[in-house]
C-alpha atoms as a PDB file:
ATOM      1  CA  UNK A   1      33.580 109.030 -75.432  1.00  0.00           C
ATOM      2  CA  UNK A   2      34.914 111.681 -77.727  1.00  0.00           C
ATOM      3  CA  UNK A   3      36.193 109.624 -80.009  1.00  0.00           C
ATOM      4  CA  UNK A   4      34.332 110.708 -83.391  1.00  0.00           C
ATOM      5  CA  UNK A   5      32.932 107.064 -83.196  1.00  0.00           C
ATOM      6  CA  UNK A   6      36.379 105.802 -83.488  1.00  0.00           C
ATOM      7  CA  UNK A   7      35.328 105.001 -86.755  1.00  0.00           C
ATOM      8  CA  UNK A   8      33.969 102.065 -86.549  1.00  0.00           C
ATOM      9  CA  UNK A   9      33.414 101.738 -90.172  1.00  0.00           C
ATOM     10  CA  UNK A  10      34.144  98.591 -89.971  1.00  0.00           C
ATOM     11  CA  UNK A  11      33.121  96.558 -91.896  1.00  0.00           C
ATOM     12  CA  UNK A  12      30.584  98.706 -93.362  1.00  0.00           C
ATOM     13  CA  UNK A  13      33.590 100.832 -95.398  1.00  0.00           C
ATOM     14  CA  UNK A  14      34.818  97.509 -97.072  1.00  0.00           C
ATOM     15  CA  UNK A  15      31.211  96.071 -98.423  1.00  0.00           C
ATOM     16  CA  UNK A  16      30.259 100.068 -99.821  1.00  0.00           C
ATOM     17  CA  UNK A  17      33.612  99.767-101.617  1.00  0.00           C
ATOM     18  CA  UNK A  18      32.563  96.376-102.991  1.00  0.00           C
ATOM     19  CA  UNK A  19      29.618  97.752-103.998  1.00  0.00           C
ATOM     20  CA  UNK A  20      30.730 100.341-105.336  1.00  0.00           C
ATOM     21  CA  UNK A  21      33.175  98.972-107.514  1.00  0.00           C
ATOM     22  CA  UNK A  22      30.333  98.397-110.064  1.00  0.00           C
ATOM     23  CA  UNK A  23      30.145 101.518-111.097  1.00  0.00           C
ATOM     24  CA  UNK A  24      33.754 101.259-112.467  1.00  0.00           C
ATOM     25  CA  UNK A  25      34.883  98.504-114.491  1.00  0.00           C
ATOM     26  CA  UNK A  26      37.574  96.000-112.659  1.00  0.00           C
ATOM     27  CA  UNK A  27      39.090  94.930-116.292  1.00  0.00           C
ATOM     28  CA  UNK A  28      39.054  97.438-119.473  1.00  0.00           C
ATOM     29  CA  UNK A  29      37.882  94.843-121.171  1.00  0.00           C
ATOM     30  CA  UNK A  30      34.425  94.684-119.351  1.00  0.00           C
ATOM     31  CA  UNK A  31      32.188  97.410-120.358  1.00  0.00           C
ATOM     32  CA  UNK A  32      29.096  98.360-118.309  1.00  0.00           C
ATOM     33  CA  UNK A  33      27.264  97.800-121.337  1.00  0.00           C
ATOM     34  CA  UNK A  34      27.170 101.181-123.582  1.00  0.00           C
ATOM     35  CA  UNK A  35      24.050  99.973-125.349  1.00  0.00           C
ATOM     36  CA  UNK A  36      26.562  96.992-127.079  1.00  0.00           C
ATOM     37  CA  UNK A  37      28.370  99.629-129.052  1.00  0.00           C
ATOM     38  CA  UNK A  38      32.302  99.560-128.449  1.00  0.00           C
ATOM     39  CA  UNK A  39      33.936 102.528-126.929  1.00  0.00           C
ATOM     40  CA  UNK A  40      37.664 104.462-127.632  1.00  0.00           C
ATOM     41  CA  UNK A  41      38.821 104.334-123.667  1.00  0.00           C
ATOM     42  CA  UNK A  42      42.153 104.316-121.457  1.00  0.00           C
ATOM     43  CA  UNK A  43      42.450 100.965-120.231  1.00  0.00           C
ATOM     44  CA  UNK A  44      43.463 100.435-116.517  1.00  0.00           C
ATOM     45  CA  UNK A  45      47.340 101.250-115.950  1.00  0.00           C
ATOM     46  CA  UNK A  46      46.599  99.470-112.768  1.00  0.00           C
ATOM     47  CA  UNK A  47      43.824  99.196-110.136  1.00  0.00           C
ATOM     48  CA  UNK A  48      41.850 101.852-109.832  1.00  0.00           C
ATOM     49  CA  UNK A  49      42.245 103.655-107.035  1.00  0.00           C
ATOM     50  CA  UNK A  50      39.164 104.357-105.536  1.00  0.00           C
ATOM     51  CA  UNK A  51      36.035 102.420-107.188  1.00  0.00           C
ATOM     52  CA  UNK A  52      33.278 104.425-107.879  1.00  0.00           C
ATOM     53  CA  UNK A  53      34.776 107.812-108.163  1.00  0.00           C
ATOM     54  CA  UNK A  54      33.834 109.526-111.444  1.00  0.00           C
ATOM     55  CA  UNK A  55      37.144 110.187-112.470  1.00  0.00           C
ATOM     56  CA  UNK A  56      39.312 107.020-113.087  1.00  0.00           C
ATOM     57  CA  UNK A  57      42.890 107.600-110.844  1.00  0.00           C
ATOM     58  CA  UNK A  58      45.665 105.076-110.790  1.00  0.00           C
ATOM     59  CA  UNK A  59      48.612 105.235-108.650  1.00  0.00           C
ATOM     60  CA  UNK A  60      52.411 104.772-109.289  1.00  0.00           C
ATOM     61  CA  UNK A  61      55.150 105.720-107.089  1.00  0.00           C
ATOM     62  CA  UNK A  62      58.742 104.928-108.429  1.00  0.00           C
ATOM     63  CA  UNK A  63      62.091 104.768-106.781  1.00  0.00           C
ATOM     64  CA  UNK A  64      64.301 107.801-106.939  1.00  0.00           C
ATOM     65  CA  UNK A  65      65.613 107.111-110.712  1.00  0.00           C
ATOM     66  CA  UNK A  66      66.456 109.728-113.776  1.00  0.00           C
ATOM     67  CA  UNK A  67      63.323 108.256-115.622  1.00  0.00           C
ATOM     68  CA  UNK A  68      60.732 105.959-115.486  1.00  0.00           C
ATOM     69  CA  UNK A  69      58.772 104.722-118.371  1.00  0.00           C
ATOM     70  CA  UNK A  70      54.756 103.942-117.318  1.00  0.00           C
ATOM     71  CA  UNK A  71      52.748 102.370-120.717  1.00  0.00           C
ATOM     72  CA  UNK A  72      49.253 103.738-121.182  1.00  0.00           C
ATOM     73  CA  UNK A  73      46.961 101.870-123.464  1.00  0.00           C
ATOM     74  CA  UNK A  74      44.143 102.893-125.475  1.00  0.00           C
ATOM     75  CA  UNK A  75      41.589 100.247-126.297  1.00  0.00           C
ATOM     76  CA  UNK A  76      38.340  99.960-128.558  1.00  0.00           C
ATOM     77  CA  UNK A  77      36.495  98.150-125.801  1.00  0.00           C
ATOM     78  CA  UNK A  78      32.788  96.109-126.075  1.00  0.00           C
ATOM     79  CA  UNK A  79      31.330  93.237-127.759  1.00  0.00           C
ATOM     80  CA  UNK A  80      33.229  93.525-130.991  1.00  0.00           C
ATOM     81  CA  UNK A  81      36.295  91.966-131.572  1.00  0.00           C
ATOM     82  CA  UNK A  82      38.013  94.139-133.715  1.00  0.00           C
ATOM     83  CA  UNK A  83      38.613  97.775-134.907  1.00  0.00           C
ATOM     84  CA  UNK A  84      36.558  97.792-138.228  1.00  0.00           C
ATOM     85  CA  UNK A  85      39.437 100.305-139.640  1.00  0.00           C
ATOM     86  CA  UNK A  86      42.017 102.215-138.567  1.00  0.00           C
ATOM     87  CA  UNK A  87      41.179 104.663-136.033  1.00  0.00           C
ATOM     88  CA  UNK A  88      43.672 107.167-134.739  1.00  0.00           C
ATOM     89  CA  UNK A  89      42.657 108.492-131.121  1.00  0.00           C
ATOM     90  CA  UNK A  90      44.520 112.133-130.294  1.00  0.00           C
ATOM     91  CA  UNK A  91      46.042 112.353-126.635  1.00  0.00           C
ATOM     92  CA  UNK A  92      46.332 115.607-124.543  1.00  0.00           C
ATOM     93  CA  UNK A  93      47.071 116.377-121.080  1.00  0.00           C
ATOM     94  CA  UNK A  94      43.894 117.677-119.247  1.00  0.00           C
ATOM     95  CA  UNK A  95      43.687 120.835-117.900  1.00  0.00           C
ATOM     96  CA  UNK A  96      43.757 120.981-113.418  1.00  0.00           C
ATOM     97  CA  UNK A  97      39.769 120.487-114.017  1.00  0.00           C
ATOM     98  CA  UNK A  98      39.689 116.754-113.327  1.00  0.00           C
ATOM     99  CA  UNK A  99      41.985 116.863-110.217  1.00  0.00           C
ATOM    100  CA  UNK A 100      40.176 120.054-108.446  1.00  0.00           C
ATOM    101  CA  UNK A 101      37.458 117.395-109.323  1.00  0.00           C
ATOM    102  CA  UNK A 102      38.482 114.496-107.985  1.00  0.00           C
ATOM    103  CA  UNK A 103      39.698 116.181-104.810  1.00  0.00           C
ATOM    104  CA  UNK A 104      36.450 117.782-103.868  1.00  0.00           C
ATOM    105  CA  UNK A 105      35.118 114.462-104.403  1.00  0.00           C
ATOM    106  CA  UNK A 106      37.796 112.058-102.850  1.00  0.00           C
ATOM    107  CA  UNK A 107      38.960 114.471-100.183  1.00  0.00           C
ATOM    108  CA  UNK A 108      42.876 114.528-101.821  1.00  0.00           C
ATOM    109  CA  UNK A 109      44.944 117.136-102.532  1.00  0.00           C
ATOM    110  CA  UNK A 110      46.556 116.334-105.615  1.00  0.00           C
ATOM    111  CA  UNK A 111      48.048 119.052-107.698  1.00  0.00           C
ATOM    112  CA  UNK A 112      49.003 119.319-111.595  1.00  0.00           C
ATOM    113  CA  UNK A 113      52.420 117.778-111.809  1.00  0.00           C
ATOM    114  CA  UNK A 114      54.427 120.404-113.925  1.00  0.00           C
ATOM    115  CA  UNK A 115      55.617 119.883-116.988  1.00  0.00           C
ATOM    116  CA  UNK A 116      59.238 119.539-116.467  1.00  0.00           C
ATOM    117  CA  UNK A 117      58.848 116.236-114.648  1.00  0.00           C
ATOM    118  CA  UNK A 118      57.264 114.064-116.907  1.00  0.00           C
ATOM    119  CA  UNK A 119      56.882 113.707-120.958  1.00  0.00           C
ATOM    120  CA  UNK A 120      54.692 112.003-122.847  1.00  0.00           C
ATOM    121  CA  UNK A 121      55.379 110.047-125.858  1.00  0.00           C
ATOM    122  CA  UNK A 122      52.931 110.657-128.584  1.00  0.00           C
ATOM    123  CA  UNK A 123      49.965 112.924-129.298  1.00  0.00           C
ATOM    124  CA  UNK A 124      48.280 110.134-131.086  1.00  0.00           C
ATOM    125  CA  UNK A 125      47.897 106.630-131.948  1.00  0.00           C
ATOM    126  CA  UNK A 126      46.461 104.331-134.214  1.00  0.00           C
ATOM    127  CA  UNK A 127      44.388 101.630-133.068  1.00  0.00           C
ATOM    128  CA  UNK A 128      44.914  99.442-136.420  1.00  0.00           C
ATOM    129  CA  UNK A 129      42.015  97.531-137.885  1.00  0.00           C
ATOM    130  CA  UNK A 130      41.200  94.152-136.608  1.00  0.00           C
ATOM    131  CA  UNK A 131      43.094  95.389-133.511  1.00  0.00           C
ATOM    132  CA  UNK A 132      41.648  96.349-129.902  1.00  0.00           C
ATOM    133  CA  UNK A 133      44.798  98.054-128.503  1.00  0.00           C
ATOM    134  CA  UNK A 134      47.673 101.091-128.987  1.00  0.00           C
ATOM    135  CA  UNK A 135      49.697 102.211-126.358  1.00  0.00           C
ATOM    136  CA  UNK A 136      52.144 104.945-125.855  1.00  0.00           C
ATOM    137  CA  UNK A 137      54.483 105.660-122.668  1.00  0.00           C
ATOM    138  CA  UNK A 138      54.316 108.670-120.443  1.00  0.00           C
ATOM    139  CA  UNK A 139      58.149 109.442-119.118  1.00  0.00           C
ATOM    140  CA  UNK A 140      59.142 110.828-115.372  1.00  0.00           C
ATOM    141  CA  UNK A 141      61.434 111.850-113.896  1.00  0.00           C
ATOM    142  CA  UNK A 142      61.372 110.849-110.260  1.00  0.00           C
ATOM    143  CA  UNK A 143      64.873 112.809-109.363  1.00  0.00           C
ATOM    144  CA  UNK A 144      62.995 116.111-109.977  1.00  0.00           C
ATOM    145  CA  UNK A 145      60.076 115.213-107.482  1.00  0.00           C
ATOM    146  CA  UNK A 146      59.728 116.997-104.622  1.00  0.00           C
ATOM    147  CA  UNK A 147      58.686 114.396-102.394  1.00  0.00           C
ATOM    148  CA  UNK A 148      55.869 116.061-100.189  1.00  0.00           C
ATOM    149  CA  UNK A 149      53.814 117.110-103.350  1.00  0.00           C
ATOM    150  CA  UNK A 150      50.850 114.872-104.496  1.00  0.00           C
ATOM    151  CA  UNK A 151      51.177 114.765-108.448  1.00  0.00           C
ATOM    152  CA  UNK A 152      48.706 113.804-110.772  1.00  0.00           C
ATOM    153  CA  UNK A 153      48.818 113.692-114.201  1.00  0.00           C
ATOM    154  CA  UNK A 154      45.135 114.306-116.243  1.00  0.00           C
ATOM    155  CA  UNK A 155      45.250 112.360-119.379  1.00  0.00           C
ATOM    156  CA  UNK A 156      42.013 112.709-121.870  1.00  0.00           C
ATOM    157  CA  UNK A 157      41.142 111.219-125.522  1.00  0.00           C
ATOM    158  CA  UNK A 158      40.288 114.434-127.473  1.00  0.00           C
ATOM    159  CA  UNK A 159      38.989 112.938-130.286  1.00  0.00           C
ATOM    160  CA  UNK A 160      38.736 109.819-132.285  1.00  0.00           C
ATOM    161  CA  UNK A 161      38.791 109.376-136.642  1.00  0.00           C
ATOM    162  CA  UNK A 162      35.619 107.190-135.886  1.00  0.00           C
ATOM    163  CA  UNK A 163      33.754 105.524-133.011  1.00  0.00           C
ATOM    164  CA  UNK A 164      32.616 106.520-129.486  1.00  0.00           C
ATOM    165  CA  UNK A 165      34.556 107.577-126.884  1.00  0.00           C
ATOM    166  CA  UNK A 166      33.666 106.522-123.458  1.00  0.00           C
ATOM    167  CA  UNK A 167      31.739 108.735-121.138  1.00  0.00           C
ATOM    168  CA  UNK A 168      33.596 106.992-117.976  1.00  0.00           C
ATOM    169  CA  UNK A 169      37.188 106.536-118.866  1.00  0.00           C
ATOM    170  CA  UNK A 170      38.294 109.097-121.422  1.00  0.00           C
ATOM    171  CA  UNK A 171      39.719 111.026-118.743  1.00  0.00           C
ATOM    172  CA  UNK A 172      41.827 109.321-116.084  1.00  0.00           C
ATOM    173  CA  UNK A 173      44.339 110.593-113.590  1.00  0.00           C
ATOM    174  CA  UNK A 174      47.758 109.591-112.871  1.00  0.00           C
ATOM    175  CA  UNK A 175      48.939 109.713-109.083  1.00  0.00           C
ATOM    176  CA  UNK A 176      52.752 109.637-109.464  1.00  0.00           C
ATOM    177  CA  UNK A 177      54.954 110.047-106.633  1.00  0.00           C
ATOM    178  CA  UNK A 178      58.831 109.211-105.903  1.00  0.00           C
ATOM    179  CA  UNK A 179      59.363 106.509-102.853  1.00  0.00           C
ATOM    180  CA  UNK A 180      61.750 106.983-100.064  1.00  0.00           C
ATOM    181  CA  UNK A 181      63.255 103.554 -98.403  1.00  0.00           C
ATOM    182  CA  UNK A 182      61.378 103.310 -96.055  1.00  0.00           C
ATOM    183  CA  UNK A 183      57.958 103.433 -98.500  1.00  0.00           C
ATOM    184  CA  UNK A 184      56.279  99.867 -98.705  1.00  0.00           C
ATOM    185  CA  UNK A 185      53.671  97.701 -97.311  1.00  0.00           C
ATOM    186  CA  UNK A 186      53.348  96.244 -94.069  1.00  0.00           C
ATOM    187  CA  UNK A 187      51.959  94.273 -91.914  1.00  0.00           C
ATOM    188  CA  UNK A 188      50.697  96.185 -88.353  1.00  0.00           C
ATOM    189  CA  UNK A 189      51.847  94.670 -85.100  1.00  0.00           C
ATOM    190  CA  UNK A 190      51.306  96.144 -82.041  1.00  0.00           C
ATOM    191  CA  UNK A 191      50.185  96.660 -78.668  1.00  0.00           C
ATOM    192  CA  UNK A 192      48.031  98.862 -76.911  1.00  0.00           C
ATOM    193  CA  UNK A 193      48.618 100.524 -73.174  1.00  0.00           C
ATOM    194  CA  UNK A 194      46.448 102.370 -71.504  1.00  0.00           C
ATOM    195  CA  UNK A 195      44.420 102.573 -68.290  1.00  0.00           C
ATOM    196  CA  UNK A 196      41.063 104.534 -69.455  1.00  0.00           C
ATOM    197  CA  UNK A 197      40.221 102.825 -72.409  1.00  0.00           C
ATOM    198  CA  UNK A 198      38.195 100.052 -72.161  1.00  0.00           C
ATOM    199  CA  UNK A 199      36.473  99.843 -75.617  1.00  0.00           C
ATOM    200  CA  UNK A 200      40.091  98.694 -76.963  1.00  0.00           C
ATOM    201  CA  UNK A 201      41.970  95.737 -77.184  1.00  0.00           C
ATOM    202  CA  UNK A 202      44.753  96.814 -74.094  1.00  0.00           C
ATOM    203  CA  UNK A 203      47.786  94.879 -72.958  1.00  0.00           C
ATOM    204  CA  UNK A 204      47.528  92.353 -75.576  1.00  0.00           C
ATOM    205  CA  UNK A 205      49.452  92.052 -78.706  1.00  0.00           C
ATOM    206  CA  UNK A 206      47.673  91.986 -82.123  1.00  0.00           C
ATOM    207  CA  UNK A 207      48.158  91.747 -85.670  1.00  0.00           C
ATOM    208  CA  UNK A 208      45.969  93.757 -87.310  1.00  0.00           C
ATOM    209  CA  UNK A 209      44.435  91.824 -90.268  1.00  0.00           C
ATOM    210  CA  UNK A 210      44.984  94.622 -93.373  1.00  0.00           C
ATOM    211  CA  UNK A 211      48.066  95.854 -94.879  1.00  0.00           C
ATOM    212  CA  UNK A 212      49.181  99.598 -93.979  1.00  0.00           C
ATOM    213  CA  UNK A 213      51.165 101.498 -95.770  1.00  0.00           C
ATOM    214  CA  UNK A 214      54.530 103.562 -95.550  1.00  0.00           C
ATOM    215  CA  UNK A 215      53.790 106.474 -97.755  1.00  0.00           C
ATOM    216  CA  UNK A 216      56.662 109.395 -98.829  1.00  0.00           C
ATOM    217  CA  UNK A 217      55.525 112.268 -98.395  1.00  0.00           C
ATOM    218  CA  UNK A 218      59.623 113.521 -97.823  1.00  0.00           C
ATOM    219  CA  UNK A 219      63.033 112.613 -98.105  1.00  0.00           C
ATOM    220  CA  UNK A 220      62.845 111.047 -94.975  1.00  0.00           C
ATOM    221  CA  UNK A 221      59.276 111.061 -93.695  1.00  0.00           C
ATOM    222  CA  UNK A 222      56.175 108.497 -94.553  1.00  0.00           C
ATOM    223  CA  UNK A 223      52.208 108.585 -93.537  1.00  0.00           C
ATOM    224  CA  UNK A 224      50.928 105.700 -92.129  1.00  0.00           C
ATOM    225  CA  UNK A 225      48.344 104.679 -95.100  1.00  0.00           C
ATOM    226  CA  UNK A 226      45.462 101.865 -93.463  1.00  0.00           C
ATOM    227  CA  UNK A 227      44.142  99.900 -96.142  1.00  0.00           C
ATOM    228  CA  UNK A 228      40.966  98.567 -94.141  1.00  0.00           C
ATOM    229  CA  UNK A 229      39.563 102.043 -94.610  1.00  0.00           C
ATOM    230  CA  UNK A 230      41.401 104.091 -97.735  1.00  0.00           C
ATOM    231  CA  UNK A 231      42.319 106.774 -95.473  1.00  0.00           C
ATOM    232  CA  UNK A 232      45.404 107.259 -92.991  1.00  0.00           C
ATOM    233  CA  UNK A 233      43.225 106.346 -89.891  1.00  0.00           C
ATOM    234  CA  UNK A 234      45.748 104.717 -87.178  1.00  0.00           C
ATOM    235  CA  UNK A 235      44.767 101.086 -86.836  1.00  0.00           C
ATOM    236  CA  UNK A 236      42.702 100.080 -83.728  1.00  0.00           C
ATOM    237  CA  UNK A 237      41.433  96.492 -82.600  1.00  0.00           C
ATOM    238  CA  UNK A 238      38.200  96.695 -80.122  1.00  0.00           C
ATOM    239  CA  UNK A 239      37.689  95.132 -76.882  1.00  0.00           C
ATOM    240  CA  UNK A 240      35.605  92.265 -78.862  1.00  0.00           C
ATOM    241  CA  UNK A 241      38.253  92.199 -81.277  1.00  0.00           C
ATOM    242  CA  UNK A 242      36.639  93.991 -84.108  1.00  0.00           C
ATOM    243  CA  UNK A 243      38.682  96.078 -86.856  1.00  0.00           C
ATOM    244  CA  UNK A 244      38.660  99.895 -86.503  1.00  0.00           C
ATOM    245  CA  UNK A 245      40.694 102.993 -86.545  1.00  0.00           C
ATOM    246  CA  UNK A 246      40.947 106.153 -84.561  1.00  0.00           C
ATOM    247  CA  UNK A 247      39.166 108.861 -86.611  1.00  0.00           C
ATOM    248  CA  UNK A 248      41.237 112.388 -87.183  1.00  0.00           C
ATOM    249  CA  UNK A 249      44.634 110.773 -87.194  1.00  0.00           C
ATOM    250  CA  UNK A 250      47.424 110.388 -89.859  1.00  0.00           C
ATOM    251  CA  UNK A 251      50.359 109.183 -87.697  1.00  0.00           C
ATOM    252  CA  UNK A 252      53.832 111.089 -89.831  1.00  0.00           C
ATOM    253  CA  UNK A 253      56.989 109.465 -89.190  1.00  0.00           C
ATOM    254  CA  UNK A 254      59.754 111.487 -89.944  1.00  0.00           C
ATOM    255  CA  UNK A 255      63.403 109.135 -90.013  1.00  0.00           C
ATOM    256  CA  UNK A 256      67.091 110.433 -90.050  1.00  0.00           C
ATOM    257  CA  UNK A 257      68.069 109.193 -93.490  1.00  0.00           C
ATOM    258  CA  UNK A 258      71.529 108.472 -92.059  1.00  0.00           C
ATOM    259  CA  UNK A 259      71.312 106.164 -89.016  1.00  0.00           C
ATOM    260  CA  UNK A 260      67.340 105.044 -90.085  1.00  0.00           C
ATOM    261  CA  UNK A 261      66.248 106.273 -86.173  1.00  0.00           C
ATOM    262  CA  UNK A 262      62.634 107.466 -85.795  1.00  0.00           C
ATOM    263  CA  UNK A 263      63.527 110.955 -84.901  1.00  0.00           C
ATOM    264  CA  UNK A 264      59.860 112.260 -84.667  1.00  0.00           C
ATOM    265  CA  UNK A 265      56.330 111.690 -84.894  1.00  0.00           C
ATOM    266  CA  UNK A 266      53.170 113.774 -85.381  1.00  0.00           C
ATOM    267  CA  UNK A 267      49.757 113.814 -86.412  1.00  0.00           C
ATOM    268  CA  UNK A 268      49.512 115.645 -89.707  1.00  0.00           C
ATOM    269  CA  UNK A 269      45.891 116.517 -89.114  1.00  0.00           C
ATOM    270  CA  UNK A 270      47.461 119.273 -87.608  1.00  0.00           C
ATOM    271  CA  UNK A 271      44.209 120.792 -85.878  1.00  0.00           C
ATOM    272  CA  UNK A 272      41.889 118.253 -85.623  1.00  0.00           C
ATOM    273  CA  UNK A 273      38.789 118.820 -83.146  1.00  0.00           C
ATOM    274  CA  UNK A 274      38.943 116.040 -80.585  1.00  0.00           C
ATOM    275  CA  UNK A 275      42.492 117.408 -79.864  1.00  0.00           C
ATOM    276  CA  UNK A 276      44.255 114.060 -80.538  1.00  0.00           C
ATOM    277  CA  UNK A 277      48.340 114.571 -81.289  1.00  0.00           C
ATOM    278  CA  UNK A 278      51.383 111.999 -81.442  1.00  0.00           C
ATOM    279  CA  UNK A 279      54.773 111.715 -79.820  1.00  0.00           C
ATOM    280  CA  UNK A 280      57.155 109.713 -79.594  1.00  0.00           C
ATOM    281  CA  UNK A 281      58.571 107.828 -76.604  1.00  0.00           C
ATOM    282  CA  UNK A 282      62.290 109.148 -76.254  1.00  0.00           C
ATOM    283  CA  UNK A 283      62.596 106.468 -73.914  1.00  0.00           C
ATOM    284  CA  UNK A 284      62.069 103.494 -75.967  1.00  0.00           C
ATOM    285  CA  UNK A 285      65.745 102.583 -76.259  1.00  0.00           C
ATOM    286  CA  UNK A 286      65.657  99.280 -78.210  1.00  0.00           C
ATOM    287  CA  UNK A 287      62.280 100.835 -80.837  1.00  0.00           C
ATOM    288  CA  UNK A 288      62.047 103.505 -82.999  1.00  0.00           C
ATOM    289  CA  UNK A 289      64.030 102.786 -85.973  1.00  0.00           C
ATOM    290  CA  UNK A 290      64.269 100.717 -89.740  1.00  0.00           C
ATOM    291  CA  UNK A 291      66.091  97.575 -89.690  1.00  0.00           C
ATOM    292  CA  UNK A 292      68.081  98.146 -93.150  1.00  0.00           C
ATOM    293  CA  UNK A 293      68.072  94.300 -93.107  1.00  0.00           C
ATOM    294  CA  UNK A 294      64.721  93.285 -92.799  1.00  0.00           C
ATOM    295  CA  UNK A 295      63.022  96.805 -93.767  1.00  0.00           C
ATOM    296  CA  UNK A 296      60.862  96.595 -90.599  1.00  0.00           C
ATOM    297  CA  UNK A 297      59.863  99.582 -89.085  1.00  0.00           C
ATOM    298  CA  UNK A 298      60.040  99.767 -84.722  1.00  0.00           C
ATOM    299  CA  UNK A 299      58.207 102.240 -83.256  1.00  0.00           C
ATOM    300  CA  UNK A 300      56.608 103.541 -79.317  1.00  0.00           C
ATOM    301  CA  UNK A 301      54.588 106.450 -79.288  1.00  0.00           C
ATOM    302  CA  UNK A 302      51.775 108.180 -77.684  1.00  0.00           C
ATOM    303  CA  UNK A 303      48.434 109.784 -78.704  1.00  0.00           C
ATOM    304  CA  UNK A 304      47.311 112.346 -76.642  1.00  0.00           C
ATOM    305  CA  UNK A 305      44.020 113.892 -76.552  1.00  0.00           C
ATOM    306  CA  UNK A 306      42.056 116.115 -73.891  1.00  0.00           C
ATOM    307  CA  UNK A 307      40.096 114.144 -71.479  1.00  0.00           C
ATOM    308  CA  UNK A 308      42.374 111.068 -71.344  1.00  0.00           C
ATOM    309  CA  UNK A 309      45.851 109.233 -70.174  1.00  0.00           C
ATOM    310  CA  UNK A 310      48.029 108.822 -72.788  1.00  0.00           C
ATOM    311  CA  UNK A 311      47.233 105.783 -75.323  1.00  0.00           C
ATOM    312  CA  UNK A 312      51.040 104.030 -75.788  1.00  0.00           C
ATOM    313  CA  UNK A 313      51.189 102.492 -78.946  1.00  0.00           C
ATOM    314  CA  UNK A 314      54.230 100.003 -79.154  1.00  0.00           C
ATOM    315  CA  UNK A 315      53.932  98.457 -82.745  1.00  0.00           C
ATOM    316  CA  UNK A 316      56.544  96.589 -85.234  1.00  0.00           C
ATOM    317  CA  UNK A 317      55.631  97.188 -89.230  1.00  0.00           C
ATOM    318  CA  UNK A 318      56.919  94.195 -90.881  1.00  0.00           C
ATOM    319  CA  UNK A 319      58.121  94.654 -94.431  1.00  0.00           C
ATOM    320  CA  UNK A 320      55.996  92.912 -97.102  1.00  0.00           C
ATOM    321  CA  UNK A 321      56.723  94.443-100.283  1.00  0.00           C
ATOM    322  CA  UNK A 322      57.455  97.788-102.170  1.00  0.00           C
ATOM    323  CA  UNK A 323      54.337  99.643-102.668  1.00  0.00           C
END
């Protein structure tokens, strides 16, 4: 089969990433022990994005607005309680080091987000004494994103009055992007045609068991993100009914903003070497479109690739919530 495995990480991608997340903490309270000695460190602005990377990224997508206000905290974390004084930690924004970093690393392609669409608030703060915490706010702008850019934001703690900074989380990323309508999570419906495939669940409808995404990457066009593997891998149930996904694949939906129609589909991996492409079924009368109502996506399409029929996909997303 030229499949590139279909990657059937399986379930072998979920426990690594359980491992994994060990090397990070899960709370910025919990240390992995610095000796006992407290550290000066961001705190989580929300799950980290990928556990075990060595540079801390969080992501935040916002709704088309003027501004958008996300709080980052600062926090003397370890076994002491309290700050035994004052300390005042100095902010900066990072130079592009930590994202060409973290996308050699992670495989992303995050770029410096420039400096007219965001502001931060402060420079500094003070943790006081007796304290653990001091937060400032970083500002967007969401109106001035251009929607098919990755963003990231490099934040790093400079210095400190007194104390240790932490070697793990004194640099973090932030992964801001704007959200189109049709950006959320959802749950994958779907069923599979096709006559030469018989490693795959065919004919028979399934709901696959992990959330995908609806990612902007436009105005009017989303990725399909799968959350089983962290990647944009199309979602695939076996013959025996295990969880997989077709490897090179990163199914683009692009919508007409005015009637909510599916107008196209590709696969973004643009060249990929097993060949495989997407289109969509023109003659799926009663699919491809958003329901404004529910927010559920409809979609038919086809993946193509040399060697093999046509694999129909007919599949509902089902609105869960905004991402």
């Amino acid at each position: 089969m030229k499949m590139k495995n279909f990657i059937n990480k399986t379930l072998t991608v979920l426990v690594a990433t359980a491992l994994l997340s060990s090397c990070l903490k899960d709370d910025s309270t919990v240390l992995n022990p610095e000796k006992g000695v407290n550290v000066i460190e961001f705190s989580n602005t929300t799950d980290i994005a990928v556990h075990g990377s060595s540079i801390p990224a969080y992501v935040h997508s916002y709704e088309v607005t003027p501004e958008e206000n996300l709080p980052v905290t600062v926090s003397y974390s370890g076994p002491a309680t309290g700050a035994p004084e004052d300390i005042t930690v100095n902010i900066a924004v990072a130079s592009v080091a930590p994202i060409t970093s973290y996308n050699t690393e992670q495989k992303t392609s995050y770029i410096l987000m420039p400096t007219d669409k965001y502001s931060v608030t402060a420079t500094s703060v003070v943790i006081p004494k007796g304290k653990t915490k001091a937060t400032f706010f970083v500002k967007f702008k969401p109106t001035t994103f251009d929607l098919s850019q990755n963003y990231a934001l490099p934040l790093k703690i400079t210095s400190v009055s007194s104390g240790t900074i932490s070697a793990n989380f004194s640099t973090i990323l932030l992964a801001v992007g704007a959200k189109n309508k049709y950006d959320g999570v959802y749950t994958y419906v779907a069923t599979h045609t096709a006559s030469d495939r018989p490693s795959f669940l065919i004919g028979t409808e399934f709901t696959y068991p992990y959330d995908v995404q609806l990612r902007s990457s436009g105005a009017s066009s989303n990725n399909l993100w799968n959350s089983a593997f962290g990647d944009f891998l199309m979602p695939l149930i076996t013959a025996t009914n295990g969880v997989s996904g077709f490897g090179s694949t990163n199914l683009l939906i692009n919508f007409d903003s005015a009637t909510n129609k599916v107008v196209s589909v590709q696969n973004a991996i643009l060249a990929p070497s097993n060949g495989r492409k997407m289109n969509l079924d023109v003659t799926a009368t009663s699919s491809n479109y958003w329901d404004s109502k529910t927010k559920n996506v409809y979609i038919t399409y086809f993946m193509t690739q040399p060697g093999f029929t046509p694999f129909k996909v007919t599949a509902m997303l089902k609105y869960k919530k905004a991402r």
